[in-house]
PDB file of N, CA and C in Angstrom:
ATOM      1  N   UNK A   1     -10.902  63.876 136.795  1.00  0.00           N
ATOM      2  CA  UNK A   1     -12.309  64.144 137.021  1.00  0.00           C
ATOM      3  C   UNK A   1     -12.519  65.641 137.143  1.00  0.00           C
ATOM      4  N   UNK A   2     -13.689  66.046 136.395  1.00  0.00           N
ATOM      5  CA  UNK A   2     -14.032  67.236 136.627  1.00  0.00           C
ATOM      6  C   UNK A   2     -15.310  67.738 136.630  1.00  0.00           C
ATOM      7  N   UNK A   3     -15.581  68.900 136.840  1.00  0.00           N
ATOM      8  CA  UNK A   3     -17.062  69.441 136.734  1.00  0.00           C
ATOM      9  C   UNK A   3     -17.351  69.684 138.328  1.00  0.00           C
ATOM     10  N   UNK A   4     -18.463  70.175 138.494  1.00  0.00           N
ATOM     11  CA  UNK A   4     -19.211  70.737 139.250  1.00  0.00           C
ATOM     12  C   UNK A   4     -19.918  69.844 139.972  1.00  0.00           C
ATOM     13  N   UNK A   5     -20.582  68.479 139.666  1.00  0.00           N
ATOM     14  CA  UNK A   5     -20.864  67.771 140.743  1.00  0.00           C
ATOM     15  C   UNK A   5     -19.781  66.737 141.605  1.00  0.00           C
ATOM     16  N   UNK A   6     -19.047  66.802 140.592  1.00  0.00           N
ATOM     17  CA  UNK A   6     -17.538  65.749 141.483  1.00  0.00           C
ATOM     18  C   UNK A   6     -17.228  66.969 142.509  1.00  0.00           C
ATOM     19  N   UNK A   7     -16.524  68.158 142.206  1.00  0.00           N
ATOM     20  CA  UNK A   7     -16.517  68.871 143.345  1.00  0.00           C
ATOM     21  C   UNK A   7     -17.514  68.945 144.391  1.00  0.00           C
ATOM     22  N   UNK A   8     -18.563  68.838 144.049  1.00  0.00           N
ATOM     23  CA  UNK A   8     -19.657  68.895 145.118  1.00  0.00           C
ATOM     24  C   UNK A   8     -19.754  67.411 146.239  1.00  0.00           C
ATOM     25  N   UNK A   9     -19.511  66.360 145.807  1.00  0.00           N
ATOM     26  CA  UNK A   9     -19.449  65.310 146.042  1.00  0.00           C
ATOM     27  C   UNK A   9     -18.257  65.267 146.842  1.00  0.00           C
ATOM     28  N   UNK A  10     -17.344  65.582 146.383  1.00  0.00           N
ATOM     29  CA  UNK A  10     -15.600  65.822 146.961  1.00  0.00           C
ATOM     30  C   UNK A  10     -16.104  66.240 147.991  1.00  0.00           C
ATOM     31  N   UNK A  11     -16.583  67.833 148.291  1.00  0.00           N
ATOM     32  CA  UNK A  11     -16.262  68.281 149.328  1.00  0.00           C
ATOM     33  C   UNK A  11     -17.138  67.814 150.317  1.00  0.00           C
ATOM     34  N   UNK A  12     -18.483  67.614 150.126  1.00  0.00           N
ATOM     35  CA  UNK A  12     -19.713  66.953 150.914  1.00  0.00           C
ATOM     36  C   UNK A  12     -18.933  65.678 151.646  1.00  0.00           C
ATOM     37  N   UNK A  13     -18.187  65.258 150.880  1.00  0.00           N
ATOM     38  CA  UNK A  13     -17.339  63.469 151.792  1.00  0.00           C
ATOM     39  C   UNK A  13     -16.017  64.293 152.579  1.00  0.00           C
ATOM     40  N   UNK A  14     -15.625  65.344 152.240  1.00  0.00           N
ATOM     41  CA  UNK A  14     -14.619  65.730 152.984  1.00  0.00           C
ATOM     42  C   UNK A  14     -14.784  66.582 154.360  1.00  0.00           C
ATOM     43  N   UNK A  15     -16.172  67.195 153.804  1.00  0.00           N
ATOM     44  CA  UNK A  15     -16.851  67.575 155.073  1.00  0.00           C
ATOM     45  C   UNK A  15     -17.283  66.887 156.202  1.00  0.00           C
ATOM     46  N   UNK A  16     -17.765  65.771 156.006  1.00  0.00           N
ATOM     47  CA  UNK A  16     -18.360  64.571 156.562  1.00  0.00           C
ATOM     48  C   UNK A  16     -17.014  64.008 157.628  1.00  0.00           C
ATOM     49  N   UNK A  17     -16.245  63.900 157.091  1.00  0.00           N
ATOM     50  CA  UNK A  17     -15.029  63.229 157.244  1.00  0.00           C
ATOM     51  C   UNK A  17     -14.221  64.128 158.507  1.00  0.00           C
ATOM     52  N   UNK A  18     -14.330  65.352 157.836  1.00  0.00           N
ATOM     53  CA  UNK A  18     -14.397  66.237 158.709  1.00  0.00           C
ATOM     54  C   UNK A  18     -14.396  66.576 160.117  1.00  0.00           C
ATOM     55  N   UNK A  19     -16.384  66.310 160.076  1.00  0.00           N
ATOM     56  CA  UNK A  19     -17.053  65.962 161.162  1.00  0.00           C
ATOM     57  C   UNK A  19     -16.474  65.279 161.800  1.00  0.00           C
ATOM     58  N   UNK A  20     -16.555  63.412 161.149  1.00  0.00           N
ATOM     59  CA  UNK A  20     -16.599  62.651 162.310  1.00  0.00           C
ATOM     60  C   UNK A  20     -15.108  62.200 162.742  1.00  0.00           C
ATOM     61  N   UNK A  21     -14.314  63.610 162.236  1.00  0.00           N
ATOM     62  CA  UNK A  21     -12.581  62.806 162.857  1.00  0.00           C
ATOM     63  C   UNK A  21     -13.061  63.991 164.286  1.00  0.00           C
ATOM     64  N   UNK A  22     -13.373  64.941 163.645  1.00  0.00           N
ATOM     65  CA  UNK A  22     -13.533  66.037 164.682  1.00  0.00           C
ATOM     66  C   UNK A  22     -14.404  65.610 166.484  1.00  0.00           C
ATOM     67  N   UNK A  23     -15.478  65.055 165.541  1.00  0.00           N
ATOM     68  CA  UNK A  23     -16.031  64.120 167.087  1.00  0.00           C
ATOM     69  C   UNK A  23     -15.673  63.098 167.858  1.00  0.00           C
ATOM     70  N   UNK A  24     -14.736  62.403 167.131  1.00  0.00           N
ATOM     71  CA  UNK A  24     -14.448  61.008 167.638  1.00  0.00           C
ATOM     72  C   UNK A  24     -13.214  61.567 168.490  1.00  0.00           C
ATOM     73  N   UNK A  25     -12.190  62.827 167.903  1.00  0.00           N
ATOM     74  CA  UNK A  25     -10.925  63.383 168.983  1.00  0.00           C
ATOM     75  C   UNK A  25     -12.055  63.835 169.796  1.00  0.00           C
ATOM     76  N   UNK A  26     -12.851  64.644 170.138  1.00  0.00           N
ATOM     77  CA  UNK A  26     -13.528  64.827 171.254  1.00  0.00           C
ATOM     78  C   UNK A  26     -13.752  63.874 171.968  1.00  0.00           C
ATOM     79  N   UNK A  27     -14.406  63.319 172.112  1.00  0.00           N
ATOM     80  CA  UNK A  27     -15.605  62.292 172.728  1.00  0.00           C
ATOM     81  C   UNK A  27     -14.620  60.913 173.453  1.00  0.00           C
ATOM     82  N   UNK A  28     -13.636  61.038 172.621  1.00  0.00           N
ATOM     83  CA  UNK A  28     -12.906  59.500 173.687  1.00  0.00           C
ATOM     84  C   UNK A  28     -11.943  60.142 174.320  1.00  0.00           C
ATOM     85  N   UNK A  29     -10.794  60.693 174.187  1.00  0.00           N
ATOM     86  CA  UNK A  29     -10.313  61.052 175.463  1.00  0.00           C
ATOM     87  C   UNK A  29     -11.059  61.980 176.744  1.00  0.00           C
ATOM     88  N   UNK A  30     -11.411  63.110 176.222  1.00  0.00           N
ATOM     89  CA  UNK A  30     -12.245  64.095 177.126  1.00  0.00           C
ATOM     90  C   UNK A  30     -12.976  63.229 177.891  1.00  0.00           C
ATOM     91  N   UNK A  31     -14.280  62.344 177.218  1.00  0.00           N
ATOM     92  CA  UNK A  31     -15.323  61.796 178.060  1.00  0.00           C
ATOM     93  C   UNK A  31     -15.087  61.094 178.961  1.00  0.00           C
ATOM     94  N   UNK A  32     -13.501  60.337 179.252  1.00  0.00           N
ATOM     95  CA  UNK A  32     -12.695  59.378 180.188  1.00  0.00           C
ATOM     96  C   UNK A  32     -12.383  60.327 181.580  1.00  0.00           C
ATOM     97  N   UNK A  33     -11.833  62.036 181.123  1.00  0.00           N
ATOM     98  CA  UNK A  33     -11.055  61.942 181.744  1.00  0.00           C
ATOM     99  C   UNK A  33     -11.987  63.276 182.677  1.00  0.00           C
ATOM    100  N   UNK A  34     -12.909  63.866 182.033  1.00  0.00           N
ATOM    101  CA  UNK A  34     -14.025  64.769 182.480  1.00  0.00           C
ATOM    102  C   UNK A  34     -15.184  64.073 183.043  1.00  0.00           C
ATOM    103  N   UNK A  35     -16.112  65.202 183.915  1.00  0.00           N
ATOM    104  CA  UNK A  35     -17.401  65.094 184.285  1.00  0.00           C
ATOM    105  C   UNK A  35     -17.950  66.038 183.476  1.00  0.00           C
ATOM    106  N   UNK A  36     -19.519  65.482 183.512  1.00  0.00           N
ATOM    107  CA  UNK A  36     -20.404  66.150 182.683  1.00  0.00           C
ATOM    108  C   UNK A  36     -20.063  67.834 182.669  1.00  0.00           C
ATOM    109  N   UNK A  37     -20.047  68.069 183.768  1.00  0.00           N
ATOM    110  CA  UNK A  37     -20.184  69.790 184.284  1.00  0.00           C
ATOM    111  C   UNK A  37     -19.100  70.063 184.040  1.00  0.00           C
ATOM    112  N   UNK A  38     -17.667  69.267 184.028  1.00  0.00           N
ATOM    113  CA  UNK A  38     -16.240  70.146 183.900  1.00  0.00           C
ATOM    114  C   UNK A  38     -16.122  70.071 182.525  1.00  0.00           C
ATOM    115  N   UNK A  39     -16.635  68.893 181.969  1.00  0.00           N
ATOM    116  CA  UNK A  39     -16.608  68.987 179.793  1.00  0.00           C
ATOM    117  C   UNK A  39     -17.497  70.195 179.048  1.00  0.00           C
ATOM    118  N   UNK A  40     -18.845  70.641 180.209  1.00  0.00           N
ATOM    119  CA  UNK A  40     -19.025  71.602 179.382  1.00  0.00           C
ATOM    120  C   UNK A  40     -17.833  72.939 179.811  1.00  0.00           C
ATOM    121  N   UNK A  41     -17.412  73.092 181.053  1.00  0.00           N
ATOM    122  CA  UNK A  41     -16.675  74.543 180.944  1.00  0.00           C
ATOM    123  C   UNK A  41     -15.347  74.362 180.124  1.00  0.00           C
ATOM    124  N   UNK A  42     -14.966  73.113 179.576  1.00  0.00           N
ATOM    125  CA  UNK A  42     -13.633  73.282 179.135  1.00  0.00           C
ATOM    126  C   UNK A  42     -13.727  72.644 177.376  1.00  0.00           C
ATOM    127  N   UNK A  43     -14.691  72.365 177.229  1.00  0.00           N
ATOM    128  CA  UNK A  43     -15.323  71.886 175.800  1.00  0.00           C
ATOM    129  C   UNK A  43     -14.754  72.758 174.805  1.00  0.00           C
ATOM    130  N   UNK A  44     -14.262  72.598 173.746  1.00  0.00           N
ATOM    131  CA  UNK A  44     -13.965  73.244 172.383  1.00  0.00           C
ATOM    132  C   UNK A  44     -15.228  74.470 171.854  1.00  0.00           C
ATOM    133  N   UNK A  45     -14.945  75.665 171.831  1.00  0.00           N
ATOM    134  CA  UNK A  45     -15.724  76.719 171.491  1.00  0.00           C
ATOM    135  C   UNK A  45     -16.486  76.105 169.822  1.00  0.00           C
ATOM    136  N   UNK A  46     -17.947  76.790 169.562  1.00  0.00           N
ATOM    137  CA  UNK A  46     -18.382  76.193 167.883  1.00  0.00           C
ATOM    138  C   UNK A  46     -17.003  76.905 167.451  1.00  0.00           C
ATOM    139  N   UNK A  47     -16.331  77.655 168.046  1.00  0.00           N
ATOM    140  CA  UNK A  47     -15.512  78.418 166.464  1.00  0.00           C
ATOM    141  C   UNK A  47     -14.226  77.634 166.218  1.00  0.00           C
ATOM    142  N   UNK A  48     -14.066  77.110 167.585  1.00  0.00           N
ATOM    143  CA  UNK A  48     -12.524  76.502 167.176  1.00  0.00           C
ATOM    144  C   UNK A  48     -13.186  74.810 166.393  1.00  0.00           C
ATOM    145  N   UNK A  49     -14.569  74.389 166.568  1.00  0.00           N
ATOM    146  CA  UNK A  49     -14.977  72.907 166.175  1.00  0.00           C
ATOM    147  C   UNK A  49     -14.883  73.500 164.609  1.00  0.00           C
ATOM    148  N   UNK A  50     -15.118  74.784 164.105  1.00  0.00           N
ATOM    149  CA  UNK A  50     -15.619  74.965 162.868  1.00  0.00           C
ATOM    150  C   UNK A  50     -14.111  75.036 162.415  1.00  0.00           C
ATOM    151  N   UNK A  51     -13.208  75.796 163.304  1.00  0.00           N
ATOM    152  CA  UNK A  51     -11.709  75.879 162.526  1.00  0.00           C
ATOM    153  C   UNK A  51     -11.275  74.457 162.449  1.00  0.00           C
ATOM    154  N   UNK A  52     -11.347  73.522 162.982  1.00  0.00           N
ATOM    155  CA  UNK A  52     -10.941  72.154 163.166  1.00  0.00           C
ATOM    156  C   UNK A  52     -11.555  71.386 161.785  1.00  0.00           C
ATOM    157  N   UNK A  53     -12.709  71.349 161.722  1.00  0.00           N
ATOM    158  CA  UNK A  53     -13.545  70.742 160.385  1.00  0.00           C
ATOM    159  C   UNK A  53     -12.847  71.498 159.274  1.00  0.00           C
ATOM    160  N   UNK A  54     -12.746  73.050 159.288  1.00  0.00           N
ATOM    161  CA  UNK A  54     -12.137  73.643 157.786  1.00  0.00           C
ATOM    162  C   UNK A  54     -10.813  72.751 157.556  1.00  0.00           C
ATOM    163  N   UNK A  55     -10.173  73.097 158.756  1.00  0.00           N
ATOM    164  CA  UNK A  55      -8.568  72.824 158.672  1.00  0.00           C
ATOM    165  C   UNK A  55      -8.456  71.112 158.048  1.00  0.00           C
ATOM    166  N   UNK A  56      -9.132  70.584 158.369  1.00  0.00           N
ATOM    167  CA  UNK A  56      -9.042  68.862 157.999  1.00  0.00           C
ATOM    168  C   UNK A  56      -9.460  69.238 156.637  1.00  0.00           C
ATOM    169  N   UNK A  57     -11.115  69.730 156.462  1.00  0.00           N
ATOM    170  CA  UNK A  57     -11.195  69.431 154.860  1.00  0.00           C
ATOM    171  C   UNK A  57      -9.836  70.061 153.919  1.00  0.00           C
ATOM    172  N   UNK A  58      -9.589  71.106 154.103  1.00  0.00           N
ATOM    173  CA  UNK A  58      -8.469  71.777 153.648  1.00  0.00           C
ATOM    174  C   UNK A  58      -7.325  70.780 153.547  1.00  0.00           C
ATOM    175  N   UNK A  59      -7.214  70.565 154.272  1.00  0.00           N
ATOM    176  CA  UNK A  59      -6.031  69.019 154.078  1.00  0.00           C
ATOM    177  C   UNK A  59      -6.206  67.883 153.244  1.00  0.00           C
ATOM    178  N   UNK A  60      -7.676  67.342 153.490  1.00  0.00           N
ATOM    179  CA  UNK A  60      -8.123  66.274 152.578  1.00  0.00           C
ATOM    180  C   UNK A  60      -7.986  66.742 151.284  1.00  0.00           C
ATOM    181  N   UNK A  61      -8.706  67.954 150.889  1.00  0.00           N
ATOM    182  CA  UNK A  61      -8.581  67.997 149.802  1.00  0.00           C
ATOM    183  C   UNK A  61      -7.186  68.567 149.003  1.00  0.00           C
ATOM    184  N   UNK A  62      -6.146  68.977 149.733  1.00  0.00           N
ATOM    185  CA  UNK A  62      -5.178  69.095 149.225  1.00  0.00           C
ATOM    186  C   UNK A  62      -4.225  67.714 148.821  1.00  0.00           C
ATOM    187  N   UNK A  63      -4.266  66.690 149.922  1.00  0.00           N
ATOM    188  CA  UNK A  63      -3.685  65.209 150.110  1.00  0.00           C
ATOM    189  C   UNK A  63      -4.533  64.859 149.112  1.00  0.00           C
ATOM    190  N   UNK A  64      -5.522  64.243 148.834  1.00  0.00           N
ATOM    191  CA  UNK A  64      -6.414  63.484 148.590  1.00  0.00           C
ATOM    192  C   UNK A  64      -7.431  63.628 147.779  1.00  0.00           C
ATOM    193  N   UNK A  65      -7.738  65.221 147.372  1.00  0.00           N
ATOM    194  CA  UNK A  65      -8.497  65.587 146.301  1.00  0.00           C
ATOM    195  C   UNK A  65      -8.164  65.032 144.552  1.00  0.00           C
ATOM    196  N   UNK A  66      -9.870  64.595 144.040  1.00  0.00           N
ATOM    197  CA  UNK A  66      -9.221  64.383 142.845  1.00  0.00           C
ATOM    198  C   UNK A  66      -9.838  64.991 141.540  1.00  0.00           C
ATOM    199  N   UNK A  67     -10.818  66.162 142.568  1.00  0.00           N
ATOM    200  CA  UNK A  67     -11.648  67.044 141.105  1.00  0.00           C
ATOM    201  C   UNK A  67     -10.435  68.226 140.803  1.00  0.00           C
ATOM    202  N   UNK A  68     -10.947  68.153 139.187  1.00  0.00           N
ATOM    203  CA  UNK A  68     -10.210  69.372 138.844  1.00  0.00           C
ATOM    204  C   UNK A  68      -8.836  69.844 139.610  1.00  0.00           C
ATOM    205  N   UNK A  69      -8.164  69.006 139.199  1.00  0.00           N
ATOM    206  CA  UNK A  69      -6.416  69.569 139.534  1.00  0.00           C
ATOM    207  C   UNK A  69      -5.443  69.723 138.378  1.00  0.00           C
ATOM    208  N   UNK A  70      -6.352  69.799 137.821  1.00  0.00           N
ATOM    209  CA  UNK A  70      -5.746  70.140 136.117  1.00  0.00           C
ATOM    210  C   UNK A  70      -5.228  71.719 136.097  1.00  0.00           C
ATOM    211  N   UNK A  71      -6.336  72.536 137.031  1.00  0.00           N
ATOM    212  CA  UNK A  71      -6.296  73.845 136.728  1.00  0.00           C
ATOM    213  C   UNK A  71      -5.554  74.290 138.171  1.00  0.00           C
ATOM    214  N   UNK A  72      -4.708  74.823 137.985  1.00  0.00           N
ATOM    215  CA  UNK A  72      -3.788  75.177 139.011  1.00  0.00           C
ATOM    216  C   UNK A  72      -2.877  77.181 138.598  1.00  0.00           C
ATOM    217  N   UNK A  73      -3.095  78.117 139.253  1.00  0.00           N
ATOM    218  CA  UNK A  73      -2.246  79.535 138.937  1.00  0.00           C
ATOM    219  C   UNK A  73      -1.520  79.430 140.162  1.00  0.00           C
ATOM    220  N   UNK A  74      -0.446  79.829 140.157  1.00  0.00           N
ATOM    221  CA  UNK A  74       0.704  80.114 140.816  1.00  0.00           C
ATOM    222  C   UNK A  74       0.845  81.767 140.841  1.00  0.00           C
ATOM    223  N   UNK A  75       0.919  82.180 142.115  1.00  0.00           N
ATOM    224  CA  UNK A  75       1.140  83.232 141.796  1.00  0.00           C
ATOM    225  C   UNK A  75       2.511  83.354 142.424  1.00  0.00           C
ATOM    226  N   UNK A  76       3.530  84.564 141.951  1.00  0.00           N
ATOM    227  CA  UNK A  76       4.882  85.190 142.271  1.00  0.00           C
ATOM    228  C   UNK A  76       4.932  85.879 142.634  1.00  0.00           C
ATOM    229  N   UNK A  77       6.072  86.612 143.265  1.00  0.00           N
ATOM    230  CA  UNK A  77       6.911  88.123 143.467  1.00  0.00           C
ATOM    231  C   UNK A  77       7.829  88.481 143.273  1.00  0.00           C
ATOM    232  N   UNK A  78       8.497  89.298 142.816  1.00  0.00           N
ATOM    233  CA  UNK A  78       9.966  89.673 142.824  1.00  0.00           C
ATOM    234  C   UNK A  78      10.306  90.643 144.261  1.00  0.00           C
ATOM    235  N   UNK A  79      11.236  90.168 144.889  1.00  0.00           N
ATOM    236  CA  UNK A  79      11.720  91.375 146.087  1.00  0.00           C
ATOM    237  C   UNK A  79      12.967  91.740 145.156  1.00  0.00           C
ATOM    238  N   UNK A  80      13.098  92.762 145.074  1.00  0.00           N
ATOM    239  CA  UNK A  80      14.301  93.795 144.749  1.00  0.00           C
ATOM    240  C   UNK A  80      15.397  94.213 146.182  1.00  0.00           C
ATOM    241  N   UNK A  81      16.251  93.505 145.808  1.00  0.00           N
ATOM    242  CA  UNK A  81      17.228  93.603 147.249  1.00  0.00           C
ATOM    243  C   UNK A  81      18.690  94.965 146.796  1.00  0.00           C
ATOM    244  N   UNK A  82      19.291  94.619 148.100  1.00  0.00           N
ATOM    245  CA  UNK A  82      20.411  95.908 147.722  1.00  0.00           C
ATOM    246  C   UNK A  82      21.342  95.658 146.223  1.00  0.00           C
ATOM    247  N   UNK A  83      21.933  96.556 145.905  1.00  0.00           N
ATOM    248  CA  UNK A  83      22.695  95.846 144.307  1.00  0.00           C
ATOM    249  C   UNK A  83      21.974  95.716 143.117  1.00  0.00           C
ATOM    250  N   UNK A  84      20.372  95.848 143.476  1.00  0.00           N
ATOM    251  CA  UNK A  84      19.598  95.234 142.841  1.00  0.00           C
ATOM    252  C   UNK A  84      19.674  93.226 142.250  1.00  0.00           C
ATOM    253  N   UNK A  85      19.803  92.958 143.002  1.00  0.00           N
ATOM    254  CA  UNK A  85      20.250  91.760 143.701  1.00  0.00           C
ATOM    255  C   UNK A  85      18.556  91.009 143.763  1.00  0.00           C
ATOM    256  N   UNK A  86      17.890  90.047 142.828  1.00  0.00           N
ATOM    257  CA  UNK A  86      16.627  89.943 142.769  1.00  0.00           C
ATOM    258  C   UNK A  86      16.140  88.590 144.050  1.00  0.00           C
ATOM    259  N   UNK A  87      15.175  88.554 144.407  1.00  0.00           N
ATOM    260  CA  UNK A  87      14.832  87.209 145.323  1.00  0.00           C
ATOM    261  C   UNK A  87      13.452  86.803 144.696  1.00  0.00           C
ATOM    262  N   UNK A  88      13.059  85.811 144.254  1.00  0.00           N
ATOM    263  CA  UNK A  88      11.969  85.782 143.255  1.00  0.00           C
ATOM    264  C   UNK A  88      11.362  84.606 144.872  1.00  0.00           C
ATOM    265  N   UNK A  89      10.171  85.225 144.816  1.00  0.00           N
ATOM    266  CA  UNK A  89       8.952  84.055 145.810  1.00  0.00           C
ATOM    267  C   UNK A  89       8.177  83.890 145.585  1.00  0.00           C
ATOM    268  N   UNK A  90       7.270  82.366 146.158  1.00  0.00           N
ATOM    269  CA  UNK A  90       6.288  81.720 145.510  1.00  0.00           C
ATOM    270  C   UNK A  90       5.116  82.465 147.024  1.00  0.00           C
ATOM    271  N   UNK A  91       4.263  83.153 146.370  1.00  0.00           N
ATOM    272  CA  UNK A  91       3.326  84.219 147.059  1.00  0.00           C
ATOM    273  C   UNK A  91       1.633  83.131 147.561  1.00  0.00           C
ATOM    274  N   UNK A  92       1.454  82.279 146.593  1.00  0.00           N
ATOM    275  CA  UNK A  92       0.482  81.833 147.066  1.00  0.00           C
ATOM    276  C   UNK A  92      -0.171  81.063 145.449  1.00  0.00           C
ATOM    277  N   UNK A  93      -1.353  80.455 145.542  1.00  0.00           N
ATOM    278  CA  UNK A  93      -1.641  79.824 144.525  1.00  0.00           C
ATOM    279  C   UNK A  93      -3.080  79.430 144.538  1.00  0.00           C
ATOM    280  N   UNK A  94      -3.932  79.312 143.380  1.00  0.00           N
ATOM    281  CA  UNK A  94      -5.322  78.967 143.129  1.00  0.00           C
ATOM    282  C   UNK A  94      -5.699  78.154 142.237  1.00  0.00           C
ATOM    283  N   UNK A  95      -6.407  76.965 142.861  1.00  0.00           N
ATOM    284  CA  UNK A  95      -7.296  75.962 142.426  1.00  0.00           C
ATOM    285  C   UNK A  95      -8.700  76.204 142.735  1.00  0.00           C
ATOM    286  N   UNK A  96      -9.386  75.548 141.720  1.00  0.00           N
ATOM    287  CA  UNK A  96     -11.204  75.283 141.822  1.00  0.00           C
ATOM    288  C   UNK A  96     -11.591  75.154 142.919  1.00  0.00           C
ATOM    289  N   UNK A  97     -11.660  73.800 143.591  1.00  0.00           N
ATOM    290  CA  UNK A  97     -11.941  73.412 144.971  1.00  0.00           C
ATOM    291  C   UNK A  97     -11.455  74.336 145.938  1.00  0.00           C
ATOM    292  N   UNK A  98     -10.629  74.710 146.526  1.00  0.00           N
ATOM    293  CA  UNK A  98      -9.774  75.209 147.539  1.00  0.00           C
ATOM    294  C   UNK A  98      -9.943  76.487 147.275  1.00  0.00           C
ATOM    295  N   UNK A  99     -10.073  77.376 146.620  1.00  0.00           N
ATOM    296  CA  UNK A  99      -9.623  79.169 145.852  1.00  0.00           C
ATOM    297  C   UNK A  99      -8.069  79.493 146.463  1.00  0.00           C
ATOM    298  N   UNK A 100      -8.389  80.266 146.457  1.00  0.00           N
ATOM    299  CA  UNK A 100      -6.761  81.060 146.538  1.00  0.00           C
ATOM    300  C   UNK A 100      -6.399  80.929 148.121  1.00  0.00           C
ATOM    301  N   UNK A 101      -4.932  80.673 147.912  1.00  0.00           N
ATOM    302  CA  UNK A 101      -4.111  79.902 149.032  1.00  0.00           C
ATOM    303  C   UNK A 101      -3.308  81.255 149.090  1.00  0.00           C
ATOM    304  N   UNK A 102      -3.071  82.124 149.910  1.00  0.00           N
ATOM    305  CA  UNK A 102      -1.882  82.870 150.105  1.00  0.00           C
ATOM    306  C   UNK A 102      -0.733  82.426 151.026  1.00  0.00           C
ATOM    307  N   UNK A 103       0.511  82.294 151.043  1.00  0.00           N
ATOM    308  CA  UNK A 103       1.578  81.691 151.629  1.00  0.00           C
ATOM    309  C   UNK A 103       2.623  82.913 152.291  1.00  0.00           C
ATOM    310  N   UNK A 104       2.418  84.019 151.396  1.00  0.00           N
ATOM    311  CA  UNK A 104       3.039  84.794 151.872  1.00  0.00           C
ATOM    312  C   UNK A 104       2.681  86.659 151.448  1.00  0.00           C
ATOM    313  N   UNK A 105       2.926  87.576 151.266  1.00  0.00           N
ATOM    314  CA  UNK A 105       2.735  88.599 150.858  1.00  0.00           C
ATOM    315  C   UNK A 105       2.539  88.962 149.393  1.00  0.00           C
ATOM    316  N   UNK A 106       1.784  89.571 148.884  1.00  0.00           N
ATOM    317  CA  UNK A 106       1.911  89.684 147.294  1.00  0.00           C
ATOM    318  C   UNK A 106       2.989  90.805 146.735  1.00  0.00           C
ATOM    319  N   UNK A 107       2.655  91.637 147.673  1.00  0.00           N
ATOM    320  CA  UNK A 107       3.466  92.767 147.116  1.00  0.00           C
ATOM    321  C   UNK A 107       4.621  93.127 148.080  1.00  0.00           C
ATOM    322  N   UNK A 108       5.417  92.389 148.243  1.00  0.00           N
ATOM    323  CA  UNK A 108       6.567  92.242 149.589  1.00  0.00           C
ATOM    324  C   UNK A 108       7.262  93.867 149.938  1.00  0.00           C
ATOM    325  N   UNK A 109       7.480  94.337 148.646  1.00  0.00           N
ATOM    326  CA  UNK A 109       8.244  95.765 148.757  1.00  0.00           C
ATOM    327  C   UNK A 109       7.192  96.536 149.532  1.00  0.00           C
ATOM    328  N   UNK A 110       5.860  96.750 149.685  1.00  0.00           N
ATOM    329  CA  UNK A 110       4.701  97.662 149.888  1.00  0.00           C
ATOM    330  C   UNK A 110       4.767  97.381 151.455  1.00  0.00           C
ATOM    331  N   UNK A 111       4.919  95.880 151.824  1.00  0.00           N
ATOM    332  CA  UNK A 111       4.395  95.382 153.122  1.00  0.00           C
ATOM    333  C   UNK A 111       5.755  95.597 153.803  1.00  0.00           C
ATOM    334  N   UNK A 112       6.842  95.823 153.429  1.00  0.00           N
ATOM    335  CA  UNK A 112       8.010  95.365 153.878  1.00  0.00           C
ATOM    336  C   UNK A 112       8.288  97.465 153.909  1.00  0.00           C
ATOM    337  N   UNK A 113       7.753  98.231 153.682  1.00  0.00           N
ATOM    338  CA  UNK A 113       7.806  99.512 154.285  1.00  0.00           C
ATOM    339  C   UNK A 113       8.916 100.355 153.188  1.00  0.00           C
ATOM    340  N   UNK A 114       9.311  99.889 151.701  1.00  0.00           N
ATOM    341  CA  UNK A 114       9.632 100.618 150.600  1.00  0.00           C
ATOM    342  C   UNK A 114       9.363 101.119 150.047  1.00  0.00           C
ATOM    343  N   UNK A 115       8.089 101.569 150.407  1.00  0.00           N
ATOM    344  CA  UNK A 115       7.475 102.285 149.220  1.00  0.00           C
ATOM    345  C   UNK A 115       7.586 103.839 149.077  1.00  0.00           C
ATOM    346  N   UNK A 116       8.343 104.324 150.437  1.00  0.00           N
ATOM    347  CA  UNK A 116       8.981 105.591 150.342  1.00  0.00           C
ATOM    348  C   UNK A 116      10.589 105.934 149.276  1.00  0.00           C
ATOM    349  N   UNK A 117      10.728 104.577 149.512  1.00  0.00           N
ATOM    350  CA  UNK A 117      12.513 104.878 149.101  1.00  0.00           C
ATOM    351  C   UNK A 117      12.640 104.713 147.103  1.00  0.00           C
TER     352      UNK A 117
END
């Protein structure tokens, strides 16, 4: 499946899904074990509810997504070791739905403090 409204559709149900895993871990243990006044001072900040909803859709649609997975870039690196001795790594990768996934550094020699030597 592809195109622009299956993605739209995808993510709108993954969002959703999202939501209501996100409310339902709230709402049944907390509401058992809190009072009104101690659930609001110890309640989940909007930013960590919003990291919680990304982090799930991000999952769904990696598990479970089925727009456009045809199109997939990989990106690489080469680290240049002593001997010249090569270590080749998988840096990160980009799909439609999701965009670019970084896993690790792009330019390892730059970040890794070689760029004098």
């Amino acid at each position: 499946q592809t195109g622009l409204l299956c993605t739209v559709k995808e993510l709108v149900k993954f969002m959703a899904i999202g939501f209501q895993d996100t409310m339902a871990e709230e709402n049944v243990p907390f509401s058992l074990a809190f009072s009104v006044e101690e659930w609001l001072i110890v309640k989940p900040s909007d930013r960590e509810r919003v990291n919680n909803v990304k982090d799930r859709m991000n999952n769904l649609l990696s598990s479970s997504g089925e727009c456009n997975k045809c199109t997939r870039w990989r990106m690489e690196a080469v680290e240049v070791m002593e001997n010249n001795a090569m270590n080749q790594l998988e840096v990160g990768s980009w799909i439609i739905s999701r965009g670019l996934d970084l896993k690790d550094d792009l330019f390892p020699h730059v970040t890794g403090g070689f760029r004098a030597e």
